[in-house]
C-alpha atoms as a PDB file:
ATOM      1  CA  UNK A   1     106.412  42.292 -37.848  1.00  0.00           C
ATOM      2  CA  UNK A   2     108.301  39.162 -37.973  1.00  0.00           C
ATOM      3  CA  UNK A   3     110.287  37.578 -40.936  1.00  0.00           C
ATOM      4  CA  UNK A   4     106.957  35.224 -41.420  1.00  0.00           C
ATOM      5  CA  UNK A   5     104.920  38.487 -41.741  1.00  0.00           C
ATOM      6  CA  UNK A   6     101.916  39.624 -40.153  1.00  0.00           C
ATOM      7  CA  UNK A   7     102.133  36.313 -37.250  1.00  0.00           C
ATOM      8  CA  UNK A   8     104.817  38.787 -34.718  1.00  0.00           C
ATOM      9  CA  UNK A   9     103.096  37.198 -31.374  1.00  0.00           C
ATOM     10  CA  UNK A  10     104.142  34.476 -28.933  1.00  0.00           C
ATOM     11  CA  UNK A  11     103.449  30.750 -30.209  1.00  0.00           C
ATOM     12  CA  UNK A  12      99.908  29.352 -28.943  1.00  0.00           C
ATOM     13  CA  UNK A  13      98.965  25.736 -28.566  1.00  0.00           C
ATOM     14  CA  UNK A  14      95.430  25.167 -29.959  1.00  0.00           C
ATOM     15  CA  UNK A  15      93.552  21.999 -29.524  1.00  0.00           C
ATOM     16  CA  UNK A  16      91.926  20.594 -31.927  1.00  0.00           C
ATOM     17  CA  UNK A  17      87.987  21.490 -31.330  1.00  0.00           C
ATOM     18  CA  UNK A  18      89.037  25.174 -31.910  1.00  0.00           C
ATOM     19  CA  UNK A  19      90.286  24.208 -35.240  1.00  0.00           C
ATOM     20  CA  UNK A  20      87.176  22.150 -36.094  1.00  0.00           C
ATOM     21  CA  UNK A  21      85.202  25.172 -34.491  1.00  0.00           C
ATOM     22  CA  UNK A  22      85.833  26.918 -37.688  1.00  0.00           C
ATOM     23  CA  UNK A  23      84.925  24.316 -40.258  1.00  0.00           C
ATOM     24  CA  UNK A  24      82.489  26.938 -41.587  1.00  0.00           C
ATOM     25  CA  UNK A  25      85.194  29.231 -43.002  1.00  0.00           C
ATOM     26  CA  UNK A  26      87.753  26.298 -43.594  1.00  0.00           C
ATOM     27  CA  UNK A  27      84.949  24.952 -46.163  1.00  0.00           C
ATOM     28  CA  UNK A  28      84.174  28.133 -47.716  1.00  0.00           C
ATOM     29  CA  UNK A  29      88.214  29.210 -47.894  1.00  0.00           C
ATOM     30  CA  UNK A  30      88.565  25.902 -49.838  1.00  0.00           C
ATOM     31  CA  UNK A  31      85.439  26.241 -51.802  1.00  0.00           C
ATOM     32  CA  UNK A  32      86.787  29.875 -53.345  1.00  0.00           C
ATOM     33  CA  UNK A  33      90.245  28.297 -53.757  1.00  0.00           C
ATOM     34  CA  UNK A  34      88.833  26.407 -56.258  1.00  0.00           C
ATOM     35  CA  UNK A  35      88.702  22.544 -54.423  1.00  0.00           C
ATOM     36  CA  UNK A  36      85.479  20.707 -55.866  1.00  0.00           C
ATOM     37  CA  UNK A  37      82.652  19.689 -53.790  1.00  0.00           C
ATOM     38  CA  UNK A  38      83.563  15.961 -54.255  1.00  0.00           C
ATOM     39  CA  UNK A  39      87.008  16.265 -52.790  1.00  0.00           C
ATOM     40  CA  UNK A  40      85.917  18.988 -50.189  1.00  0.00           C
ATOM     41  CA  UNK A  41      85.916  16.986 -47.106  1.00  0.00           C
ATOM     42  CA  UNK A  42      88.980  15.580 -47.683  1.00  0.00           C
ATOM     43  CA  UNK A  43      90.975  18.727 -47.928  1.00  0.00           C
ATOM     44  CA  UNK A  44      89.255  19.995 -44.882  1.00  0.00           C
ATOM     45  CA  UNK A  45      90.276  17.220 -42.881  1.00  0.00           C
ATOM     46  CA  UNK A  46      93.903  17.871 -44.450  1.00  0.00           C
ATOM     47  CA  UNK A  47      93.608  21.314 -43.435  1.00  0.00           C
ATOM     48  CA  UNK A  48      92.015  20.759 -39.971  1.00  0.00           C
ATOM     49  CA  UNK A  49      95.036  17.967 -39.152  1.00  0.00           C
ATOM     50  CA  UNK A  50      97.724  20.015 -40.783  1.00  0.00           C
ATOM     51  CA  UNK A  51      96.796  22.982 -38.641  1.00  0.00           C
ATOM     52  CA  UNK A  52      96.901  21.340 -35.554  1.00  0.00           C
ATOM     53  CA  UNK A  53      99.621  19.516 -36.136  1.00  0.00           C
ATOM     54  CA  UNK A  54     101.421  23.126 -37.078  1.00  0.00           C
ATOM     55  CA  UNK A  55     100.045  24.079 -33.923  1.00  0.00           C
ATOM     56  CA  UNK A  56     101.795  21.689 -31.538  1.00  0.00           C
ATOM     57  CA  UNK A  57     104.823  22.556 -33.201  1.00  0.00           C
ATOM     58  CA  UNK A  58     104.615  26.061 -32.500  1.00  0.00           C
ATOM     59  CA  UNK A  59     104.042  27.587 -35.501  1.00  0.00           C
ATOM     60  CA  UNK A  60     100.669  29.309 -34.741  1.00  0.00           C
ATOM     61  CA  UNK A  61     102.070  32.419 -33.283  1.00  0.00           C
ATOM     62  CA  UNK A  62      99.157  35.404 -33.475  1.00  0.00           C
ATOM     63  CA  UNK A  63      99.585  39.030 -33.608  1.00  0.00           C
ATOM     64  CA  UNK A  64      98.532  40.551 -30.243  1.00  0.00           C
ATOM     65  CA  UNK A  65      96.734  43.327 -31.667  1.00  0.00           C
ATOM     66  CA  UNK A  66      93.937  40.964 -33.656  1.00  0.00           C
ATOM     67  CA  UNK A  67      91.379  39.829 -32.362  1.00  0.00           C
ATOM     68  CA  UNK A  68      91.956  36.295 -31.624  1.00  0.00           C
ATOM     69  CA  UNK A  69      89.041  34.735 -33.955  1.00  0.00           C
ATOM     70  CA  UNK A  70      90.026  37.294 -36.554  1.00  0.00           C
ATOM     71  CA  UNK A  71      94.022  35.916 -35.999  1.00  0.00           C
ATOM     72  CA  UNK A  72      93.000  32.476 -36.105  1.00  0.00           C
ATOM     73  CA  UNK A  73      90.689  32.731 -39.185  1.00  0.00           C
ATOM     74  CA  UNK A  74      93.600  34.616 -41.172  1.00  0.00           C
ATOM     75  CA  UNK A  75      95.961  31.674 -40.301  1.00  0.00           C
ATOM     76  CA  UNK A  76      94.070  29.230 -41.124  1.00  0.00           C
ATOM     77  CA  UNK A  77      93.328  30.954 -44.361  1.00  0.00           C
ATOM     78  CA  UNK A  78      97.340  30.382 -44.874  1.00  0.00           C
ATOM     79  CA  UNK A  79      96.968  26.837 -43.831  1.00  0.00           C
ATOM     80  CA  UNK A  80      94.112  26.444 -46.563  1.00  0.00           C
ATOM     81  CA  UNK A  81      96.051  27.890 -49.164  1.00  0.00           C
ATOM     82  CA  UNK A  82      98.760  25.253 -48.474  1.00  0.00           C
ATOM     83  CA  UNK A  83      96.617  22.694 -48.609  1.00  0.00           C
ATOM     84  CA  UNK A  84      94.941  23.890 -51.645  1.00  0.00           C
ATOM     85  CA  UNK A  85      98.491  24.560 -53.689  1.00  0.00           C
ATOM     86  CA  UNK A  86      99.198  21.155 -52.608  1.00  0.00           C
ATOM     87  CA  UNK A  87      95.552  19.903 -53.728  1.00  0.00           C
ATOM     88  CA  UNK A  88      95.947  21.311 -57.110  1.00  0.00           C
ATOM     89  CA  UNK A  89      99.416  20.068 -57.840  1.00  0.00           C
ATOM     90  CA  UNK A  90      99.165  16.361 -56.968  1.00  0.00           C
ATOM     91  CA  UNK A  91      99.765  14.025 -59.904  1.00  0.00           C
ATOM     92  CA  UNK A  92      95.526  12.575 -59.905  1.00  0.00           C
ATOM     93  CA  UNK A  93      94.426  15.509 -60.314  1.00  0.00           C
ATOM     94  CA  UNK A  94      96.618  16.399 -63.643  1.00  0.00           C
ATOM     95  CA  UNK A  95      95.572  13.703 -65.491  1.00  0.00           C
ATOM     96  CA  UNK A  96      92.356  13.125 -67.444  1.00  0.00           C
ATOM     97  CA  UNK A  97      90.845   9.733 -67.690  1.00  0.00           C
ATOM     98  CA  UNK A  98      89.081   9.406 -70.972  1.00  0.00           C
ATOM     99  CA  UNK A  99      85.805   7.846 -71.320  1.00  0.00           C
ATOM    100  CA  UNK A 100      83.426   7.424 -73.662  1.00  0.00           C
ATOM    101  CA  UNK A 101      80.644   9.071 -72.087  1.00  0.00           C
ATOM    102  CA  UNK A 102      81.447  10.749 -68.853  1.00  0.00           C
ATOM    103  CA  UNK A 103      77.810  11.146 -67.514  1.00  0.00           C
ATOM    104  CA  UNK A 104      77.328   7.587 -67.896  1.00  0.00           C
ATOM    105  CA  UNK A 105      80.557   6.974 -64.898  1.00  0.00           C
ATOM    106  CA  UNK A 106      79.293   9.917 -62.741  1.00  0.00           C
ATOM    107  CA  UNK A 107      75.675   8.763 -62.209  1.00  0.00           C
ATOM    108  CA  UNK A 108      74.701  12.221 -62.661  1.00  0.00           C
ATOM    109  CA  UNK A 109      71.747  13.710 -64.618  1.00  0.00           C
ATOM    110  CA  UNK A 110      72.533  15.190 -67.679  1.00  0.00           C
ATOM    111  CA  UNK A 111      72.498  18.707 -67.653  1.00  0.00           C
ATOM    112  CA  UNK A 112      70.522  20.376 -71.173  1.00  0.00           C
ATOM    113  CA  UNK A 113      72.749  23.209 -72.233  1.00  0.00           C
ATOM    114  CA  UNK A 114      68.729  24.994 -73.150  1.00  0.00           C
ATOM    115  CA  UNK A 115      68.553  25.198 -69.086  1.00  0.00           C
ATOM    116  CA  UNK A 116      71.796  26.821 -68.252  1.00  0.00           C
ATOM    117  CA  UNK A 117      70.314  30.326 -68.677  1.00  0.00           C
ATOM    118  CA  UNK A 118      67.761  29.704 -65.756  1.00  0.00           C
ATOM    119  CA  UNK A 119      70.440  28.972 -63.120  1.00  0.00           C
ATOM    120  CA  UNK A 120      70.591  31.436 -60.737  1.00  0.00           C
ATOM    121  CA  UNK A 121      73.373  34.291 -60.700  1.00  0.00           C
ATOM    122  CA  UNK A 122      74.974  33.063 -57.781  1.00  0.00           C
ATOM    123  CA  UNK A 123      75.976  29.680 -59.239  1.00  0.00           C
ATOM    124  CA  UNK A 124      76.986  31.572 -62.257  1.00  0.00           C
ATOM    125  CA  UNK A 125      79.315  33.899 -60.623  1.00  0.00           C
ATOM    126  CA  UNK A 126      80.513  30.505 -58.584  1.00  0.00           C
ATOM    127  CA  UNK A 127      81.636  29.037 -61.696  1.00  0.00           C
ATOM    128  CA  UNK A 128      83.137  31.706 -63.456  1.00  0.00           C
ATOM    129  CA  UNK A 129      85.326  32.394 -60.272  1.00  0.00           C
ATOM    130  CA  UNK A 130      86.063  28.491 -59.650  1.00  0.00           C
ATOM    131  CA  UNK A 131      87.509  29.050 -63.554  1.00  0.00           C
ATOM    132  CA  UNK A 132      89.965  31.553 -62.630  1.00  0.00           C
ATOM    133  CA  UNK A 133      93.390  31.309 -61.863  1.00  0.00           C
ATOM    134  CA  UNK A 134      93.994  30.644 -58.476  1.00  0.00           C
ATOM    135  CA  UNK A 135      95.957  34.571 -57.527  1.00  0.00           C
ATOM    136  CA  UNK A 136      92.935  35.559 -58.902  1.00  0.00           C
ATOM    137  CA  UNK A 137      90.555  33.445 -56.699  1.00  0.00           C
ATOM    138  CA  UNK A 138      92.432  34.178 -53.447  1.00  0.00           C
ATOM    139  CA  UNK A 139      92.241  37.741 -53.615  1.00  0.00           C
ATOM    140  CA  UNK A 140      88.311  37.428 -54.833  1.00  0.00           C
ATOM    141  CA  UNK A 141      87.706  35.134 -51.481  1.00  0.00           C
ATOM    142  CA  UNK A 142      89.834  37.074 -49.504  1.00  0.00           C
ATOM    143  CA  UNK A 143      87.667  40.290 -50.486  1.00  0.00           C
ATOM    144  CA  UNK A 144      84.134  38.549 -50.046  1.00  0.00           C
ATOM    145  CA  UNK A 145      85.039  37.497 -46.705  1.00  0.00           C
ATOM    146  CA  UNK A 146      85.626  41.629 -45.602  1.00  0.00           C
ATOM    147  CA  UNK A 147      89.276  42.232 -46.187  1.00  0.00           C
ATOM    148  CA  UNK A 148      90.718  45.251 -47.532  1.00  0.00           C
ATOM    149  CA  UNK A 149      93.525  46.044 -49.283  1.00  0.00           C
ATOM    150  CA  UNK A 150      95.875  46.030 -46.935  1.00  0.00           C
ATOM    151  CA  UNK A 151      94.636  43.004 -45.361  1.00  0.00           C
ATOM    152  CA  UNK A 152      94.599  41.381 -48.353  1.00  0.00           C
ATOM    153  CA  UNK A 153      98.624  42.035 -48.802  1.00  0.00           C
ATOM    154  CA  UNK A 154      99.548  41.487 -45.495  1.00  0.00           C
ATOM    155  CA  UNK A 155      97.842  38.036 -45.371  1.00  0.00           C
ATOM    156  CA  UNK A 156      99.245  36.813 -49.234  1.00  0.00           C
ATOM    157  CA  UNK A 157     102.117  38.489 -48.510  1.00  0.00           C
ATOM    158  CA  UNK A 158     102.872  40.844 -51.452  1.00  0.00           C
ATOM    159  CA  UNK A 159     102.814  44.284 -51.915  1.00  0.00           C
ATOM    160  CA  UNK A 160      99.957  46.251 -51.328  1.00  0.00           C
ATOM    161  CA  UNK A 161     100.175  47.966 -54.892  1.00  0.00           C
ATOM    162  CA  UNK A 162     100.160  44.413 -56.383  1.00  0.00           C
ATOM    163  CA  UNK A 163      97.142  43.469 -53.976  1.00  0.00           C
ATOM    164  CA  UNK A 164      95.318  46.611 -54.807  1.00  0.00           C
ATOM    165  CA  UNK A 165      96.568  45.279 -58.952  1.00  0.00           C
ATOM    166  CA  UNK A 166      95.133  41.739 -58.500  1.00  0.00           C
ATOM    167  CA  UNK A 167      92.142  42.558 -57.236  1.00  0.00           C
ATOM    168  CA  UNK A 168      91.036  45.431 -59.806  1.00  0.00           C
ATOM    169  CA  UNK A 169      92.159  42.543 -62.752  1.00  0.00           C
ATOM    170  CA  UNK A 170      90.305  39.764 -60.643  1.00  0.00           C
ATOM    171  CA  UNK A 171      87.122  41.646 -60.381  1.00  0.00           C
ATOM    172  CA  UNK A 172      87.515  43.100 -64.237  1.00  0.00           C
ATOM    173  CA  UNK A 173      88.050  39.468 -65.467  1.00  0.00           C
ATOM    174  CA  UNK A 174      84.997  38.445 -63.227  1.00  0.00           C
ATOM    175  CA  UNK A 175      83.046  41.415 -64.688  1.00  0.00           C
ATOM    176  CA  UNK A 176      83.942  40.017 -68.296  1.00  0.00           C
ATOM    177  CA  UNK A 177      83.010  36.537 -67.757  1.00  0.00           C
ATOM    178  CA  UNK A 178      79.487  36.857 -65.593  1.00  0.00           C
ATOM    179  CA  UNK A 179      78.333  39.792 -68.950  1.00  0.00           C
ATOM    180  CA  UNK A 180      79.617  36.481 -71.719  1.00  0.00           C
ATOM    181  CA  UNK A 181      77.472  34.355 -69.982  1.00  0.00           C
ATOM    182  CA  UNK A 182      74.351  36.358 -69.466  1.00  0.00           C
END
């Protein structure tokens, strides 16, 4: 294991169809990181250049004993988190812009709070996760995609006991807010 964790193999070159290969799982990495449909396919483009720009520089270097799509998914999982910190922290998107009636700017349909109990579970349990903190979303994401502990720590890069910690809170907290919505 290097000092960069879990990436210990020689530095690979990808071009840039393998990294658009996986928009699939770049989307849905994004989607549980909490980036909005709206702004989506602008942070996958981010992540897509950012990746292989990262790439030509030689910083893609995967562990030998992966698989390679496996390697290359949990990398770009680290790339998407990047992007996503970097998302989240940019000066739009921490300011509010009042208006006087919001749904009247969006062009959207307004949505009668009498209908919300006949969406289905799966956009509940979307929302509630999209309103969690991100630590808690990555570990949630990172688990739904077929990670285990371990993987889990070794790809964040924490301890395993604090992986094995976030997730049991993350899921609790989930638990919590799917049962005050029901």
């Amino acid at each position: 294991m290097s000092a960069w964790g879990h990436q210990a193999g020689p530095a690979r070159v990808l071009n840039i169809a393998e990294i658009v290969a996986q928009e699939p799982f770049i989307r849905s990495a994004l989607r549980g990181l909490g980036v909005p449909v709206v702004d989506l396919s602008d942070v996958v483009q981010d992540v897509v250049l950012g990746a292989w720009m990262s790439s030509q520089t030689g910083r893609y270097r995967p562990d030998p004993a992966r698989e390679p799509l496996d390697a290359l998914k949990r990398w770009l999982f680290g790339v998407c988190r990047f992007h996503c910190t970097h998302y989240h922290e940019r000066a739009f998107r921490r300011r509010e812009v009042s208006v006087e009636d919001p749904w009247a700017t969006s062009g959207e349909e307004r949505v009668d709070p009498g209908h919300v109990g006949e969406r289905i579970d799966a956009a509940k349990a979307l929302m509630a996760i999209a309103g969690m903190p991100l630590w808690a979303r990555e570990v949630l994401v990172l688990a739904a995609l077929g990670h285990g502990g371990t993987e889990i720590a070794s790809i964040l890069r924490i301890p395993l006991g604090t992986a094995g910690s976030r997730l049991r809170l993350a899921r609790a907290r989930l638990a919590r807010k799917l049962r005050r919505r029901r």
